[in-house]
PDB file of N, CA and C in Angstrom:
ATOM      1  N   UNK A   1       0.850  -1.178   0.000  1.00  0.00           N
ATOM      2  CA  UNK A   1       0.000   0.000   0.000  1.00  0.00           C
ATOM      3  C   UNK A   1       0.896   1.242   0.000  1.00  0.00           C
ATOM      4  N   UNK A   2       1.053   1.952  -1.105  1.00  0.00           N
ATOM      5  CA  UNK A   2       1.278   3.222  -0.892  1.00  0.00           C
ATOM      6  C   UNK A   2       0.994   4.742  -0.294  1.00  0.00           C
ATOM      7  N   UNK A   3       2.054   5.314   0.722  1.00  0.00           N
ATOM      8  CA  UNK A   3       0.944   6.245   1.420  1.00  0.00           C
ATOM      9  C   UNK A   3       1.198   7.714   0.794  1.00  0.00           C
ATOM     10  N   UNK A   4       0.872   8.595   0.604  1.00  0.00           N
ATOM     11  CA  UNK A   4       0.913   9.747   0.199  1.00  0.00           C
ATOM     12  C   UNK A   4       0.915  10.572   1.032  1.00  0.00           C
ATOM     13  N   UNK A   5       2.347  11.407   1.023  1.00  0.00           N
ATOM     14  CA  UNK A   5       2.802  12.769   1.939  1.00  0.00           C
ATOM     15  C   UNK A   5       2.150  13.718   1.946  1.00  0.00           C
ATOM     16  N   UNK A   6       1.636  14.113   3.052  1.00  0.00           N
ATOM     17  CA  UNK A   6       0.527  15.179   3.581  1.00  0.00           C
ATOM     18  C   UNK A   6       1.495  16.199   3.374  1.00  0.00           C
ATOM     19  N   UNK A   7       1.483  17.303   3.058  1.00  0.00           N
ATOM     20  CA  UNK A   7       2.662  18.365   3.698  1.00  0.00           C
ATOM     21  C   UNK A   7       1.413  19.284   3.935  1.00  0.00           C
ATOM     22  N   UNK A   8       1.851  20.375   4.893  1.00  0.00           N
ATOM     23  CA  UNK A   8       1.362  21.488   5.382  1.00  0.00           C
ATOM     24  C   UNK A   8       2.048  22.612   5.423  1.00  0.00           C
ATOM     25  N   UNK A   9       1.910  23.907   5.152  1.00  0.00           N
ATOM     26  CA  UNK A   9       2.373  25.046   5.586  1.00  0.00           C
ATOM     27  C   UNK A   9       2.491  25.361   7.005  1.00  0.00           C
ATOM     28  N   UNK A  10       3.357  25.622   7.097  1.00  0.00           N
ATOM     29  CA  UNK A  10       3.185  26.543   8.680  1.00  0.00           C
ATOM     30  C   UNK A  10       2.570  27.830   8.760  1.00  0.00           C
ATOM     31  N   UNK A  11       1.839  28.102   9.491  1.00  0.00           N
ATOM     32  CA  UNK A  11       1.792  29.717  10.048  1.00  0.00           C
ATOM     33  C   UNK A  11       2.103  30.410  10.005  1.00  0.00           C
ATOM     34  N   UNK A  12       3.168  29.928  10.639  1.00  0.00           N
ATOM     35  CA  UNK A  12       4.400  31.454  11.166  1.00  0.00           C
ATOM     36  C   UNK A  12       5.100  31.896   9.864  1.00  0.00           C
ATOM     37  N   UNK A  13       5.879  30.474   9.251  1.00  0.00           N
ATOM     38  CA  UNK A  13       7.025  30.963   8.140  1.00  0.00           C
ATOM     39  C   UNK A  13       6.910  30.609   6.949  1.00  0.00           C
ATOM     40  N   UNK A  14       5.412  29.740   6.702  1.00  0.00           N
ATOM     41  CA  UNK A  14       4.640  29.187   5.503  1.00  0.00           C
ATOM     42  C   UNK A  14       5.379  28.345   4.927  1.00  0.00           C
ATOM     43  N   UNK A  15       6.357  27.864   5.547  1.00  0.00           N
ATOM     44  CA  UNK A  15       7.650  26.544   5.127  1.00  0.00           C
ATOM     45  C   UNK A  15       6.807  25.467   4.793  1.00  0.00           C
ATOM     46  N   UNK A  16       6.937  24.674   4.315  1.00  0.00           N
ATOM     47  CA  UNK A  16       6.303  23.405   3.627  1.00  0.00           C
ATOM     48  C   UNK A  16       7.222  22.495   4.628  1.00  0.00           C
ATOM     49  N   UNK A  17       5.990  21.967   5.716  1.00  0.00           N
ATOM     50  CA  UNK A  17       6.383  20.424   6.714  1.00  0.00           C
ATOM     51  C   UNK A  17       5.689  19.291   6.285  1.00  0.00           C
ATOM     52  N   UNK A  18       6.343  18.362   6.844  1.00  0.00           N
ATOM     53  CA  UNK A  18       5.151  16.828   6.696  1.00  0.00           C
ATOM     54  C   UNK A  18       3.831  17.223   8.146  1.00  0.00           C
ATOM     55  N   UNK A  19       2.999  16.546   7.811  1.00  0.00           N
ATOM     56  CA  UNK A  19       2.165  16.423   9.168  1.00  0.00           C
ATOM     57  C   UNK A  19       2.168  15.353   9.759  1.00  0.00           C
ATOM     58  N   UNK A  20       2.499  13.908   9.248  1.00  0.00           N
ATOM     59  CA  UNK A  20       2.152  12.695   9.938  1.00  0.00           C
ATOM     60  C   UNK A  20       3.759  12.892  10.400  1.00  0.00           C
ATOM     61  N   UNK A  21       4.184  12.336  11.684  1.00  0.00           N
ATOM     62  CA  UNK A  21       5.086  12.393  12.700  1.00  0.00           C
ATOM     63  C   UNK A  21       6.166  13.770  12.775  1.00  0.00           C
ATOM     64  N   UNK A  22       5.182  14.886  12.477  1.00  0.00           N
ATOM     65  CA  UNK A  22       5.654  16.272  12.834  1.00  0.00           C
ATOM     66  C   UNK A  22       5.184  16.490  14.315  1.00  0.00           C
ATOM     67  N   UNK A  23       6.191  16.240  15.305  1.00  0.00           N
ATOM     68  CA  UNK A  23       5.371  16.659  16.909  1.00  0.00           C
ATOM     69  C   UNK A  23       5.293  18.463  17.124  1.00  0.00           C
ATOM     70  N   UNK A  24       5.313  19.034  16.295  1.00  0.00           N
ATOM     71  CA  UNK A  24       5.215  20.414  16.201  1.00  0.00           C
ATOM     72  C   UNK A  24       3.845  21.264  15.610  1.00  0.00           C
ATOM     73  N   UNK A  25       3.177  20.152  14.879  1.00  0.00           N
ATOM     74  CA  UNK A  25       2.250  20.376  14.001  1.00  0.00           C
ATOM     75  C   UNK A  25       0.526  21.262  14.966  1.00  0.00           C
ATOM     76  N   UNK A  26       0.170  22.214  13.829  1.00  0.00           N
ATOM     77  CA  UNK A  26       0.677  22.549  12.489  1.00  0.00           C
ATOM     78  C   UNK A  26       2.021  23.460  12.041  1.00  0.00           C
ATOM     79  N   UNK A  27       2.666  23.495  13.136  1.00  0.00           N
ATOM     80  CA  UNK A  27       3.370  24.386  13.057  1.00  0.00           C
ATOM     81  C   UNK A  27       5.134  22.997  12.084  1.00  0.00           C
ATOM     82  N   UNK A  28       6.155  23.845  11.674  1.00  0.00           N
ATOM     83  CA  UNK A  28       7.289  23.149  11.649  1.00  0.00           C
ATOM     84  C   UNK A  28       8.444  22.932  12.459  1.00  0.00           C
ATOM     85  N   UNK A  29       8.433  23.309  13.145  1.00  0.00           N
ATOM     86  CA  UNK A  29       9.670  23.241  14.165  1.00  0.00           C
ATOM     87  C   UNK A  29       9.100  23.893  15.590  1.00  0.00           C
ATOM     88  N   UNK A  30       9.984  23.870  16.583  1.00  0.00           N
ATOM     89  CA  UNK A  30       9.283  24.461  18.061  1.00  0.00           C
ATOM     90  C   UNK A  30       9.789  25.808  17.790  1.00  0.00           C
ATOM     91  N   UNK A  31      10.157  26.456  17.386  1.00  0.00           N
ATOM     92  CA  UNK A  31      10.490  27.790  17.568  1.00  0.00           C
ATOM     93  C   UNK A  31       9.384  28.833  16.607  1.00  0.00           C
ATOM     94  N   UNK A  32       8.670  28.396  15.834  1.00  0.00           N
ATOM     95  CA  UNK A  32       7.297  28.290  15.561  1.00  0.00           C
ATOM     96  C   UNK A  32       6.182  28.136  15.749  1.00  0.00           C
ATOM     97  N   UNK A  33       6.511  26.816  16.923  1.00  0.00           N
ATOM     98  CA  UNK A  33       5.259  27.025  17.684  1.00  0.00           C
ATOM     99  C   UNK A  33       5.062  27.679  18.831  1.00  0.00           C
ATOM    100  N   UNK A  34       6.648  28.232  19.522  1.00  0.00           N
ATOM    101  CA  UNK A  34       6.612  29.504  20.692  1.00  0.00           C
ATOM    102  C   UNK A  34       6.503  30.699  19.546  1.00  0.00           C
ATOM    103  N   UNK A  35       6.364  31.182  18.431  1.00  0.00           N
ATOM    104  CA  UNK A  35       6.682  32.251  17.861  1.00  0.00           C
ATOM    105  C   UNK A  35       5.058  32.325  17.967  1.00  0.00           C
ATOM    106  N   UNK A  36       3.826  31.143  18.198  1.00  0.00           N
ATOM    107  CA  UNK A  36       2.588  31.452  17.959  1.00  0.00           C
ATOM    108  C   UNK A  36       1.766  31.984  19.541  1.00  0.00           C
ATOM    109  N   UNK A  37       2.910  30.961  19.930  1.00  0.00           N
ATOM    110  CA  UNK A  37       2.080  31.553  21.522  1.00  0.00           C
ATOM    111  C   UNK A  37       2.711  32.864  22.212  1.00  0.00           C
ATOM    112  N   UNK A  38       3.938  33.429  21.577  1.00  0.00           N
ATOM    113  CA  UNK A  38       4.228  34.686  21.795  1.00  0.00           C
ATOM    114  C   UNK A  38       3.386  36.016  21.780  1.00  0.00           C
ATOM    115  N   UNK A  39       3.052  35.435  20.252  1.00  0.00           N
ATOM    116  CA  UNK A  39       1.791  36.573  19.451  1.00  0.00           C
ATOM    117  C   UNK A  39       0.217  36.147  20.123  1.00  0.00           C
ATOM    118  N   UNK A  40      -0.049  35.378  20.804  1.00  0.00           N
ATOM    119  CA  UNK A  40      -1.148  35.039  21.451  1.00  0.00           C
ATOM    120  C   UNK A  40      -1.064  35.725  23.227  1.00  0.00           C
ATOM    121  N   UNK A  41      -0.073  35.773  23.841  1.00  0.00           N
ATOM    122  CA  UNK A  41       0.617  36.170  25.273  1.00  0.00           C
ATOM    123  C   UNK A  41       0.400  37.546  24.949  1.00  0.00           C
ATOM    124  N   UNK A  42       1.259  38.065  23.621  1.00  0.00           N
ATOM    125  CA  UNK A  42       1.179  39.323  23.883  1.00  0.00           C
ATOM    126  C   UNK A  42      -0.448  40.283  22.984  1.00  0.00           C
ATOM    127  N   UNK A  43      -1.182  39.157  22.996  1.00  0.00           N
ATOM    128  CA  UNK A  43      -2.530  39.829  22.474  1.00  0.00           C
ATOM    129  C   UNK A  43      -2.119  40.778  20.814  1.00  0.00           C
ATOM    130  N   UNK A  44      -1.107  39.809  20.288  1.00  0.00           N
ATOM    131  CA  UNK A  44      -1.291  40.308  19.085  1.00  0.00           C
ATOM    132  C   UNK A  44      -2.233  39.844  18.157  1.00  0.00           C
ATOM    133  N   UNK A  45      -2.908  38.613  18.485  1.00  0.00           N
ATOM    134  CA  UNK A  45      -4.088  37.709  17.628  1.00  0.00           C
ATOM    135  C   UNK A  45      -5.090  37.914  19.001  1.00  0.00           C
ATOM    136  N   UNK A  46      -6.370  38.660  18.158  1.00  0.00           N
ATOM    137  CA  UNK A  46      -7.994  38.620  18.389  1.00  0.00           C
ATOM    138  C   UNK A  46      -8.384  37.715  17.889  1.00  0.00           C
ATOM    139  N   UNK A  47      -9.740  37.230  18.985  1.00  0.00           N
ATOM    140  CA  UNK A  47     -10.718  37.166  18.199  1.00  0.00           C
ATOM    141  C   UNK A  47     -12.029  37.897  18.018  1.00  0.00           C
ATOM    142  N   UNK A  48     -12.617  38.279  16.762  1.00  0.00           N
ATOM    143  CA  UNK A  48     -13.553  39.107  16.778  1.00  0.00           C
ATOM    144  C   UNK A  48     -14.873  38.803  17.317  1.00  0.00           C
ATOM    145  N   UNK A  49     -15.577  39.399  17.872  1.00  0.00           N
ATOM    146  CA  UNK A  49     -17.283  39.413  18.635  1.00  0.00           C
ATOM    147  C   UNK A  49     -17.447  40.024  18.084  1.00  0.00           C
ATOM    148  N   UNK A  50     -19.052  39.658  18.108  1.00  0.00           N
ATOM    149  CA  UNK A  50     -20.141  40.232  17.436  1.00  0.00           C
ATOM    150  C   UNK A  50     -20.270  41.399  18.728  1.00  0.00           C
ATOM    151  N   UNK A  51     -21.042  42.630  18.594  1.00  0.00           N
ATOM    152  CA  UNK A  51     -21.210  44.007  19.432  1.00  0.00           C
ATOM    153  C   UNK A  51     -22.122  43.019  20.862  1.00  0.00           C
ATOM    154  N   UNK A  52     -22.877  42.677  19.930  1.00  0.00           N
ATOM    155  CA  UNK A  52     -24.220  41.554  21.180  1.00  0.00           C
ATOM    156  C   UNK A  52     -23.358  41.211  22.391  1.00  0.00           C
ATOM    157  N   UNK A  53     -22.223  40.275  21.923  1.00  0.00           N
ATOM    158  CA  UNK A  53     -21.831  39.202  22.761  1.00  0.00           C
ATOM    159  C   UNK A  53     -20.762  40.174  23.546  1.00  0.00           C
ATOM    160  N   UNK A  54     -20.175  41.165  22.808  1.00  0.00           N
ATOM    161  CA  UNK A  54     -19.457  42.153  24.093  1.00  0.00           C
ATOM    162  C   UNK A  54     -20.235  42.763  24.715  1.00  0.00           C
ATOM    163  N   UNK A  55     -21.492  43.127  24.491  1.00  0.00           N
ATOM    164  CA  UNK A  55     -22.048  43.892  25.362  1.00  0.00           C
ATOM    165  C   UNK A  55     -22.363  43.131  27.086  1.00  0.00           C
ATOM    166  N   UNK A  56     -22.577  41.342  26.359  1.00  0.00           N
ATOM    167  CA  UNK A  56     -22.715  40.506  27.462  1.00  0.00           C
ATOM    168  C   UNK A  56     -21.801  40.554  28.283  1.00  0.00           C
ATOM    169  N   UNK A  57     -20.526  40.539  27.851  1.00  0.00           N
ATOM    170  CA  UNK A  57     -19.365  40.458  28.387  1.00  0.00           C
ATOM    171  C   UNK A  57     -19.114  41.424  29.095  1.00  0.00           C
ATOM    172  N   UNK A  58     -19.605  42.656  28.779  1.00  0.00           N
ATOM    173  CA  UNK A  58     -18.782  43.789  29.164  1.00  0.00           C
ATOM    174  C   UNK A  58     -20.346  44.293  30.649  1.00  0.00           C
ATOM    175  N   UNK A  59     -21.113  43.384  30.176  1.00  0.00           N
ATOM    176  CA  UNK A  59     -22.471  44.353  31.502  1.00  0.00           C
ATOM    177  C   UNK A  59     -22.775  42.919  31.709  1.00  0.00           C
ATOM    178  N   UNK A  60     -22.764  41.995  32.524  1.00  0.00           N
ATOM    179  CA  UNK A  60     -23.232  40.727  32.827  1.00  0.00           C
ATOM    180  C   UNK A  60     -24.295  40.557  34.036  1.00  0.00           C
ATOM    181  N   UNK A  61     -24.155  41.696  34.888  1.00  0.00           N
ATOM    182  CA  UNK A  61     -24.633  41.932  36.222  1.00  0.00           C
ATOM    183  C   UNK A  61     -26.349  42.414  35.650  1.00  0.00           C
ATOM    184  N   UNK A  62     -25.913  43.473  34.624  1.00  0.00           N
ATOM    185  CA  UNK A  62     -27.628  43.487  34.006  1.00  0.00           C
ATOM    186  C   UNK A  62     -28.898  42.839  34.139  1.00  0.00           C
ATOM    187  N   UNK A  63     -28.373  41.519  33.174  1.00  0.00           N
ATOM    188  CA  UNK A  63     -29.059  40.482  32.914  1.00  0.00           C
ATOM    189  C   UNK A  63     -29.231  39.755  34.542  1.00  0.00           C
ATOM    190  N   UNK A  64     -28.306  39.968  35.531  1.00  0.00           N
ATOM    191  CA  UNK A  64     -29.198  39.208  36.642  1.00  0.00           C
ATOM    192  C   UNK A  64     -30.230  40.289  37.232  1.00  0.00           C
ATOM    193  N   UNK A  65     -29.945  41.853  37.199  1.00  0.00           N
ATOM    194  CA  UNK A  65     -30.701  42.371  37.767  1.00  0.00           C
ATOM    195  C   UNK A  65     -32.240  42.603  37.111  1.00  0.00           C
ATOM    196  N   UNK A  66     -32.225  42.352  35.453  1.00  0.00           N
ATOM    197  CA  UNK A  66     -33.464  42.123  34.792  1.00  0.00           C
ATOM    198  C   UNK A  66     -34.395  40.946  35.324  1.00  0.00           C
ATOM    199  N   UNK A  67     -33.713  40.116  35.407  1.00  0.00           N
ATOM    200  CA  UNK A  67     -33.741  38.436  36.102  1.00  0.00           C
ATOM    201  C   UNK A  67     -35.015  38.920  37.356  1.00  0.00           C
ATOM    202  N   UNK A  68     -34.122  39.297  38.274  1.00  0.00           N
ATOM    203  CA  UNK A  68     -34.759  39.847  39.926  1.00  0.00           C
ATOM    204  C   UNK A  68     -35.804  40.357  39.879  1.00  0.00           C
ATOM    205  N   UNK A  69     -36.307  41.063  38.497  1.00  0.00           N
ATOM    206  CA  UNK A  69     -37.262  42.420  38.810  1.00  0.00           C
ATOM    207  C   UNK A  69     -38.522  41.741  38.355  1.00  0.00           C
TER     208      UNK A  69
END
């Protein structure tokens, strides 16, 4: 049976890796995959909300005091 090489891009440096016994994956190497959680630590990657769901976020106490009344 012949198997056929998955490759993947990375993220960070868009290098062309294998995925089957890459322990780094999706990333290619570990210094790639701290280069992702760097930019995640230092809140350089969002994720976007809808206005709704910040408003939940941002007034939560509201909704119990609507609750009470």
């Amino acid at each position: 049976m012949a198997y056929t090489l998955k490759f993947i891009k990375c993220p960070i440096c868009k290098k062309k890796t294998l995925w089957k016994g890459n322990p780094y994956r999706p990333f290619c190497s570990r210094e790639c995959k701290l280069a992702d959680l760097y930019h995640w630590l230092y809140e350089e990657y969002r994720i976007k909300l809808k206005e709704e769901e910040l408003e939940e976020e941002v007034h939560p106490e509201k909704e119990e005091e609507d609750e009470g009344v």
